[in-house]
Protein backbone atom coordinates (compact mmCIF):
# COMPACT_ATOMS: atom_id res chain seq x y z
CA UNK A 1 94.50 46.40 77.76
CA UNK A 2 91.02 47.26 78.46
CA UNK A 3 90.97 44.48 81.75
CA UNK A 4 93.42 45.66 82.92
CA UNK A 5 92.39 49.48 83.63
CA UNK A 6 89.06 47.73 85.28
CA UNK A 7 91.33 45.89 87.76
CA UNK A 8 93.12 47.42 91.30
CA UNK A 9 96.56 49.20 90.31
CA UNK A 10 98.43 47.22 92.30
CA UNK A 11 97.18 43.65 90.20
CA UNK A 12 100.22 42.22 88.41
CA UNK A 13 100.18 41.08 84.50
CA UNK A 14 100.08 37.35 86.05
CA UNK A 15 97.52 38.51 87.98
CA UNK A 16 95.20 40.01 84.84
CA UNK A 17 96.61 37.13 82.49
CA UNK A 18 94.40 34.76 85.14
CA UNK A 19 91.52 37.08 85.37
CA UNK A 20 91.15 37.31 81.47
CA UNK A 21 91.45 32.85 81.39
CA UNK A 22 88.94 32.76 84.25
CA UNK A 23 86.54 35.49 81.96
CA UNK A 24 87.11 33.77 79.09
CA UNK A 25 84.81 30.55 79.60
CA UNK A 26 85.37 29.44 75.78
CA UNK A 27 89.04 29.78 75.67
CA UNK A 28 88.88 31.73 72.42
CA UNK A 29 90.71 34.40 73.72
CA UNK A 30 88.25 37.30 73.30
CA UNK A 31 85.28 38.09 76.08
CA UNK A 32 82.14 38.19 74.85
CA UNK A 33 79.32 40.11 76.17
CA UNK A 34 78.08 36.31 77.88
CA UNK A 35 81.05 35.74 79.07
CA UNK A 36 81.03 39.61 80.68
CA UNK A 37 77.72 38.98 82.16
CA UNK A 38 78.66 35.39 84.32
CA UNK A 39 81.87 37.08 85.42
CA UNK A 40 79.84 40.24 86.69
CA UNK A 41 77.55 38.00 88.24
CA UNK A 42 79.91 35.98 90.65
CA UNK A 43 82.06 39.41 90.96
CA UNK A 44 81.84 40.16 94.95
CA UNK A 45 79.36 42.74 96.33
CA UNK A 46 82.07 44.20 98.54
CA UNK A 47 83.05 45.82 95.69
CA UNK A 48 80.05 47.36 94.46
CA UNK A 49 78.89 48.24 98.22
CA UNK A 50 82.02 50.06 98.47
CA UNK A 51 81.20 52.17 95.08
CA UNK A 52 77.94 52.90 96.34
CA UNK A 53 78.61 54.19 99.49
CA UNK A 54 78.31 50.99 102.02
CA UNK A 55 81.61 50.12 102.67
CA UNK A 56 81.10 49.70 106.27
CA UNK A 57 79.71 46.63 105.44
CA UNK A 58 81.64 45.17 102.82
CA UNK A 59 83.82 43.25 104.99
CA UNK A 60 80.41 40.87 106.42
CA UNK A 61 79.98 40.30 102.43
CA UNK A 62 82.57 39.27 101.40
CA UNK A 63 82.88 37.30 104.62
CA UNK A 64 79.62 35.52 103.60
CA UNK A 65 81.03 35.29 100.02
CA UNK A 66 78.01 37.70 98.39
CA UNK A 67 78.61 38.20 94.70
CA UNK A 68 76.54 40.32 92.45
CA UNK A 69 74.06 37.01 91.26
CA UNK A 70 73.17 36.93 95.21
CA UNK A 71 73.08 40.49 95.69
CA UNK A 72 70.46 41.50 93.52
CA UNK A 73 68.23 38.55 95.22
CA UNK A 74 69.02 40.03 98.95
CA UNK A 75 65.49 40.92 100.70
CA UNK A 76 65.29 43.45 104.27
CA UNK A 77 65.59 40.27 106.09
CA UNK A 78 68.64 39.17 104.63
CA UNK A 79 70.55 42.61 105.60
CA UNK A 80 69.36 42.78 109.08
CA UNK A 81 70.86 39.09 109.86
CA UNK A 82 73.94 40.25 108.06
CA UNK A 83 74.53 42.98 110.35
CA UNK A 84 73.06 45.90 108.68
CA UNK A 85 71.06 46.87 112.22
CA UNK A 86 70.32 50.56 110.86
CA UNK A 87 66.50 50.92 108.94
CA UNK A 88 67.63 53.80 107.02
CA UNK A 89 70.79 52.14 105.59
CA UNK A 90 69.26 48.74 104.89
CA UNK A 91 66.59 50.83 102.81
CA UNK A 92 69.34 52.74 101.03
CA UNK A 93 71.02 49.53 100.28
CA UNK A 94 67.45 47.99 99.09
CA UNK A 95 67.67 51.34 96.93
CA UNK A 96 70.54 50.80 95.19
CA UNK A 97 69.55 47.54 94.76
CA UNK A 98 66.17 47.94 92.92
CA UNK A 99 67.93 50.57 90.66
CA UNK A 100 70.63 48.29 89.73
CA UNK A 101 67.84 45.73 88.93
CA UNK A 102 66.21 48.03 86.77
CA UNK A 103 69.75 49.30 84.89
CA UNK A 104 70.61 45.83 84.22
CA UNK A 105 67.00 44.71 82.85
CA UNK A 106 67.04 48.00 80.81
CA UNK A 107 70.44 47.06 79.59
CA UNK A 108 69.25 43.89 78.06
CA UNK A 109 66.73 45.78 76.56
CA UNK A 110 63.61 44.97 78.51
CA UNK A 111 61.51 47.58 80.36
């Protein structure tokens, strides 16, 4: 139920049925918060890029298979030889970035 109003309306049942086994690293047949977090982690960037605004460059991450684990490591030098040429949106990017840093440390209840 709940994966599947996360997912794209247009995924099948097979096609959450595989998501939830893929999620579900144990096999137990529930997704735990651990589980959650490692399937966040190798979700792709595109998607988040997208959310925030950035889409015009979600195509050269997924491309260069980005996921969230790799995202959150990206520095100014890494966007400019992925094809963000524009100062102003690699420093929005860098933005978002740092604040989704801080939302997940605060989430795990650090400071």
């Amino acid at each position: 139920g709940e994966l599947r109003g996360v997912m794209a309306p247009w995924a099948t049942d097979g096609d959450v049925r595989r998501e939830f086994r893929r999620m579900d690293a144990d096999g137990n047949g529930v997704i735990d918060a651990a589980e959650m977090a490692r399937a966040w982690l190798k979700s792709p960037a595109s998607v988040w890029l997208e959310d925030k605004g950035f889409g015009e460059y979600a195509r050269a991450f997924d491309e260069l298979e980005v996921d969230m684990d790799s995202l959150v490591r990206l520095e100014e030098e890494d966007l400019e030889a992925m094809g963000v040429d524009d100062d102003l949106r690699r420093r929005e990017i860098l933005g978002e970035i740092a604040a989704l840093k801080r939302e997940v440390k605060e989430s795990q209840g650090g400071e």
